[in-house]
N, C-alpha and C. Protein backbone atom coordinates (compact mmCIF):
# COMPACT_ATOMS: atom_id res chain seq x y z
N UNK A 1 -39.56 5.22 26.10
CA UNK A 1 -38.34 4.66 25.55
C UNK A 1 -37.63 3.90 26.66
N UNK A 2 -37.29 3.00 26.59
CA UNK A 2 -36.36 1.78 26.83
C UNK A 2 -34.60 2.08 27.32
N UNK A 3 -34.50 2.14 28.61
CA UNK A 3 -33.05 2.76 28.86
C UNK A 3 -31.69 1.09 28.63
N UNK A 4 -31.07 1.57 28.05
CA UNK A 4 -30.00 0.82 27.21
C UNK A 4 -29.29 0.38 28.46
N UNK A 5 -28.75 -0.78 28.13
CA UNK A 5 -27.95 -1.53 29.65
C UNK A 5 -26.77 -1.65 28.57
N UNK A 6 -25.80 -1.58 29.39
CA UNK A 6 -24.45 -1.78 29.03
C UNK A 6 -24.11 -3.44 28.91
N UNK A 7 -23.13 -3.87 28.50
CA UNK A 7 -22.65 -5.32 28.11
C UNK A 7 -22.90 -6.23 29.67
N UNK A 8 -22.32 -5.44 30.96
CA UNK A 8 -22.83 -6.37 31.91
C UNK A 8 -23.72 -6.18 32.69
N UNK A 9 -24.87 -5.62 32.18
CA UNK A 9 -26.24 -5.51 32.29
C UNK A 9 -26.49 -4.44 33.60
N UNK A 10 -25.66 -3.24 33.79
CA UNK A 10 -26.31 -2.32 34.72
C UNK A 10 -25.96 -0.86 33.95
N UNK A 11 -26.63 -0.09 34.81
CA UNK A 11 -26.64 1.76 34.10
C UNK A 11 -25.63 2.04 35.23
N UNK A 12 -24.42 2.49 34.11
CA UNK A 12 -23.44 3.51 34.87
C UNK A 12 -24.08 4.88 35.27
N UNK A 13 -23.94 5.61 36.24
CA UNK A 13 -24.08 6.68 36.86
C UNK A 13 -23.57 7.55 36.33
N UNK A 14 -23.79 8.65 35.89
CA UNK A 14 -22.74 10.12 35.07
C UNK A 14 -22.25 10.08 36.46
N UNK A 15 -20.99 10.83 36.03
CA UNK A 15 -20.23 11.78 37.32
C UNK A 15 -20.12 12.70 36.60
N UNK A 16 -20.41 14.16 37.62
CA UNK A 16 -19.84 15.24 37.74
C UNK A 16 -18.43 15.76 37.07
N UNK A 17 -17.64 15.00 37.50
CA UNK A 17 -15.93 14.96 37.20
C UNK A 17 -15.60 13.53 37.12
N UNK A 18 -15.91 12.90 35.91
CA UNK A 18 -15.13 11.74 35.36
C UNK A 18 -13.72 11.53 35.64
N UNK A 19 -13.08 12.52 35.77
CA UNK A 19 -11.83 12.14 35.74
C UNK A 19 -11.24 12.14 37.12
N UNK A 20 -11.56 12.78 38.07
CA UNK A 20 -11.59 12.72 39.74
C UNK A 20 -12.41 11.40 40.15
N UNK A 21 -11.78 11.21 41.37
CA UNK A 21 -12.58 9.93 42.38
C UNK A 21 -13.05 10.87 43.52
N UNK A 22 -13.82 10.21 44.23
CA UNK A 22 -14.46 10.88 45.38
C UNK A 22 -13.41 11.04 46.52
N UNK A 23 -12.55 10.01 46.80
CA UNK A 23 -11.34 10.53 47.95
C UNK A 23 -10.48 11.19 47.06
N UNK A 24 -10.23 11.42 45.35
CA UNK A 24 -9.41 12.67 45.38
C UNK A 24 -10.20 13.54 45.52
N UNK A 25 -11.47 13.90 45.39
CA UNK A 25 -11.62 15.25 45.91
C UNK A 25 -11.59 15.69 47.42
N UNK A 26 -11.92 14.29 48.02
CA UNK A 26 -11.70 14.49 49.30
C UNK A 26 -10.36 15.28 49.40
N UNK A 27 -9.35 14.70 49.41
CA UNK A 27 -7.73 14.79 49.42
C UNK A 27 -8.11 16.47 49.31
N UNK A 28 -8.27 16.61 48.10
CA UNK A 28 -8.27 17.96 47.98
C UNK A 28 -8.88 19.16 48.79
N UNK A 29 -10.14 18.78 49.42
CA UNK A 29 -10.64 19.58 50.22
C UNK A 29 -10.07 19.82 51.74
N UNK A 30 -9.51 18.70 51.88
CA UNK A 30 -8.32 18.28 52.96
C UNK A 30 -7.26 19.47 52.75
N UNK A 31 -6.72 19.24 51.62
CA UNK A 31 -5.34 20.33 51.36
C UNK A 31 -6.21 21.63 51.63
N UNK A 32 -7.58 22.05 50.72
CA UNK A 32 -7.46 23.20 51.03
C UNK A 32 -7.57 23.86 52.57
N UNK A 33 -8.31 22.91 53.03
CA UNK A 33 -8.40 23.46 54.43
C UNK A 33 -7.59 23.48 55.33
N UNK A 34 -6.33 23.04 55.13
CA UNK A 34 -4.87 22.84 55.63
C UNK A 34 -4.15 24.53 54.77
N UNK A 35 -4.26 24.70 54.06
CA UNK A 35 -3.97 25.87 53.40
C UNK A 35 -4.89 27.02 53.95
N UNK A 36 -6.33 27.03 54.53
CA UNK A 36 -6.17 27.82 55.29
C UNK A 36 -6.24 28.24 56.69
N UNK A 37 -6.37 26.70 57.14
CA UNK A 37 -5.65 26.81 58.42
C UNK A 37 -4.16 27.55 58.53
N UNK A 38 -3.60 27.68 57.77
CA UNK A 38 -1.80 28.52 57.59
C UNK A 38 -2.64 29.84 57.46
N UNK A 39 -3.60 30.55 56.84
CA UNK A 39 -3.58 31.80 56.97
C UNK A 39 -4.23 32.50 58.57
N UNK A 40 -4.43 31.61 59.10
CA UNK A 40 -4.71 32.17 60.82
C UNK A 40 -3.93 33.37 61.31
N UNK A 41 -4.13 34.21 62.05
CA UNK A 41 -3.02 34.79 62.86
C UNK A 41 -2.55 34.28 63.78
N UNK A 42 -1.48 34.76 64.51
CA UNK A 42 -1.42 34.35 65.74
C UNK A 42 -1.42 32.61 65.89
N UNK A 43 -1.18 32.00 64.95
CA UNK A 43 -0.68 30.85 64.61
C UNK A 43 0.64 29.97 64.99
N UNK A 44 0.75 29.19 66.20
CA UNK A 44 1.78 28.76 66.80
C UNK A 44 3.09 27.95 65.69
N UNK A 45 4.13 27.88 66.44
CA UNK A 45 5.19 27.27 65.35
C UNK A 45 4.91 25.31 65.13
N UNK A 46 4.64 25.27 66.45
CA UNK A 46 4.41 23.72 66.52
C UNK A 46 3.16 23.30 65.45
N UNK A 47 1.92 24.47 65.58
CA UNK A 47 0.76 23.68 64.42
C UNK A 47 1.21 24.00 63.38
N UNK A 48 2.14 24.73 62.31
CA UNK A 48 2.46 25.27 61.45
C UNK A 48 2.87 23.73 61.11
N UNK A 49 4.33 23.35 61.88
CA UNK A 49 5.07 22.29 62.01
C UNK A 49 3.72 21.01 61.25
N UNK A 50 2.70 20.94 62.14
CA UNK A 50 1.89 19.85 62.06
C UNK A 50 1.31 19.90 60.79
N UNK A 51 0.43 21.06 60.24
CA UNK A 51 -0.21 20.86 58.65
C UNK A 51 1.28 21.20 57.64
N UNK A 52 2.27 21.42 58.19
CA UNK A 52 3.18 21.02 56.57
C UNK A 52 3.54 19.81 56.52
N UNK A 53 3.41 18.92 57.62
CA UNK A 53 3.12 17.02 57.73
C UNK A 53 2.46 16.45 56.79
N UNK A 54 1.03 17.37 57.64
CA UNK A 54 -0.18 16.78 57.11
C UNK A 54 -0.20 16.97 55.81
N UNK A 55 0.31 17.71 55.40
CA UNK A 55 0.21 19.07 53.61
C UNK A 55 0.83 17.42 52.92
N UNK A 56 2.07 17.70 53.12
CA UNK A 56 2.94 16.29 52.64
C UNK A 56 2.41 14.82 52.53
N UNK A 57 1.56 15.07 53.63
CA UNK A 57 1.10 13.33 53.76
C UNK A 57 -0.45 13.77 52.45
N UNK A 58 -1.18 14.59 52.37
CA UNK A 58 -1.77 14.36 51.41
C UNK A 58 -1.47 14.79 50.05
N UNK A 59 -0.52 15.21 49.94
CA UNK A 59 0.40 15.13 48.52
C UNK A 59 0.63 13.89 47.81
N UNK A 60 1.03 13.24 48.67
CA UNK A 60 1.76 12.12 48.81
C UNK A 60 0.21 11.10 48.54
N UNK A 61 -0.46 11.42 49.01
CA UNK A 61 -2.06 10.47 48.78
C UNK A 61 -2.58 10.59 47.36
N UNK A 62 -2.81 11.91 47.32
CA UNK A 62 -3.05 12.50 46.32
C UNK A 62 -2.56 11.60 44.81
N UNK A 63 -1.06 11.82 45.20
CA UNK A 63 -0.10 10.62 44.42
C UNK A 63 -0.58 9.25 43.90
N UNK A 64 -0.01 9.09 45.28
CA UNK A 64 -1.56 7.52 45.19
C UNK A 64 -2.48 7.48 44.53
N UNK A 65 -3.55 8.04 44.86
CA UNK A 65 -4.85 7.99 44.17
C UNK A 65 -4.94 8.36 42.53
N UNK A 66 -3.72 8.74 42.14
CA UNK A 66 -3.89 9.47 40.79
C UNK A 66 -2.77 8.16 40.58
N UNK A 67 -2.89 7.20 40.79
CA UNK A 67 -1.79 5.89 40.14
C UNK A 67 -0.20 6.50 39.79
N UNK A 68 0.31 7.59 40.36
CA UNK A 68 1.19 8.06 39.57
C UNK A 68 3.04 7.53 40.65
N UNK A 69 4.21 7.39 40.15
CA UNK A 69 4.74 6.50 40.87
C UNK A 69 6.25 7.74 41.32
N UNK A 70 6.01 7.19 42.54
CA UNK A 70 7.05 8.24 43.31
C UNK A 70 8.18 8.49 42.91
N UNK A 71 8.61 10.12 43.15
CA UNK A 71 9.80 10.38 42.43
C UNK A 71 11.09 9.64 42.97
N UNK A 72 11.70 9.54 42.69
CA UNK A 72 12.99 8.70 42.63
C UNK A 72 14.30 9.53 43.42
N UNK A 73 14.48 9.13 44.58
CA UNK A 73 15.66 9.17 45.41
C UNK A 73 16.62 10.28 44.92
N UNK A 74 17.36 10.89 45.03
CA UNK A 74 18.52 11.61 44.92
C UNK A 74 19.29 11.10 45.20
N UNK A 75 20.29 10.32 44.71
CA UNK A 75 21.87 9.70 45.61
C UNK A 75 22.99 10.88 45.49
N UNK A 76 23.09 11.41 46.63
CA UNK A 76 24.18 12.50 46.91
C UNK A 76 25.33 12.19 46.84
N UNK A 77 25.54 10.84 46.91
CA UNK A 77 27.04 10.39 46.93
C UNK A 77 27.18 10.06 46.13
N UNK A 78 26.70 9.77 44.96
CA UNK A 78 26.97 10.49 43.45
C UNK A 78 27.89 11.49 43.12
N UNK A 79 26.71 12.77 43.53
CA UNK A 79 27.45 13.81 43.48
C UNK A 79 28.70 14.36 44.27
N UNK A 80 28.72 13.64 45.40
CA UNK A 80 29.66 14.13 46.32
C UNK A 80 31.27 13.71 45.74
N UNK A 81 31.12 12.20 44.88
CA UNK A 81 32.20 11.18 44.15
C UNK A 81 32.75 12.20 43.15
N UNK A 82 31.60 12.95 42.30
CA UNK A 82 32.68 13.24 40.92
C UNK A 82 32.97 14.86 41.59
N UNK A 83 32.45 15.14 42.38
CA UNK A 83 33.39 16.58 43.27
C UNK A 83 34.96 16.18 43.70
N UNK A 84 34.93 14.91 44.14
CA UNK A 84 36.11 14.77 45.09
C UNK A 84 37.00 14.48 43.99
N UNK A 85 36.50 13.79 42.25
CA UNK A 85 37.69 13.56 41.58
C UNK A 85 37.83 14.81 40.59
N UNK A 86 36.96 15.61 41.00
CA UNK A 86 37.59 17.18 40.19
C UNK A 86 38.63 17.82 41.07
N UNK A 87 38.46 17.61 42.33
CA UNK A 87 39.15 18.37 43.24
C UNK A 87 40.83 17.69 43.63
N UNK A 88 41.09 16.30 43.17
CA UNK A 88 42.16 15.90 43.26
C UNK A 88 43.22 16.54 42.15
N UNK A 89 44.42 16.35 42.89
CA UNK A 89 45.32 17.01 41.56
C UNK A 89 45.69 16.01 40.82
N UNK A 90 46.01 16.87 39.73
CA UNK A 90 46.68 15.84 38.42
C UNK A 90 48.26 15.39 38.75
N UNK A 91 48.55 14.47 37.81
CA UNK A 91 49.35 13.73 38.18
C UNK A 91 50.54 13.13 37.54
N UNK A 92 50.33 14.65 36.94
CA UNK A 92 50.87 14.93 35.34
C UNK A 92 52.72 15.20 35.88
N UNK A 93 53.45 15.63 34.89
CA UNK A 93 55.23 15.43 35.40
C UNK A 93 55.36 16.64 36.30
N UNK A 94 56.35 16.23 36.94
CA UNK A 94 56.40 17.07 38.41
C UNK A 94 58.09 17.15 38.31
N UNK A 95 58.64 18.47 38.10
CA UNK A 95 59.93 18.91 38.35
C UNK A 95 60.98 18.70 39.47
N UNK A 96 61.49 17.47 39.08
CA UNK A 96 62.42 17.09 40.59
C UNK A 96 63.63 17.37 40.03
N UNK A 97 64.47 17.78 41.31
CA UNK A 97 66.15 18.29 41.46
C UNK A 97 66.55 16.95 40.21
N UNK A 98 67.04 15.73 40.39
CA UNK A 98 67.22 14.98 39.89
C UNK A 98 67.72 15.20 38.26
N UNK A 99 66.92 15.65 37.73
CA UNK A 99 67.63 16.08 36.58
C UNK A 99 67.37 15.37 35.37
């Protein structure tokens, strides 16, 4: 039997995991081994410091590679604005000698 060619004339390859790419699994094997590089003993503060970088920077790839689009900023001074106009006083009638 006769193997079927697709419309632009080559045979796609099965994958394993269709829905993964080969650098996300990379990515992933990356994280895990960053995850257990953290279970070491006797594990200094500075390399700790270095794979929660690294942890982040392939999160952040990870991201990437899965087309998906970065979360969106926090503006604190937002929040900091409608604190400062709860916290002002009102301005409502105020009891003067006057009369």
């Amino acid at each position: 039997m006769e193997e079927r060619l697709n419309p632009v004339g080559w045979v796609k390859s099965p994958k394993t995991k269709p829905h993964r790419s080969t650098a996300a699994q990379q990515a992933v094997e990356i994280q895990q081994t960053l995850y257990d590089a953290t279970k070491q003993p006797k594990l200094a503060a500075n390399v700790l410091a270095q794979v929660a970088r690294a942890w982040c920077e392939i999160v952040d790839t990870r991201r990437v590679l899965a087309m998906k689009p970065a979360p969106k900023p926090i503006d604190v001074a937002q929040f900091n604005a409608a604190k400062v106009k709860r916290r002002q006083p009102s301005t409502g009638p105020t009891d003067t000698p006057d009369g």
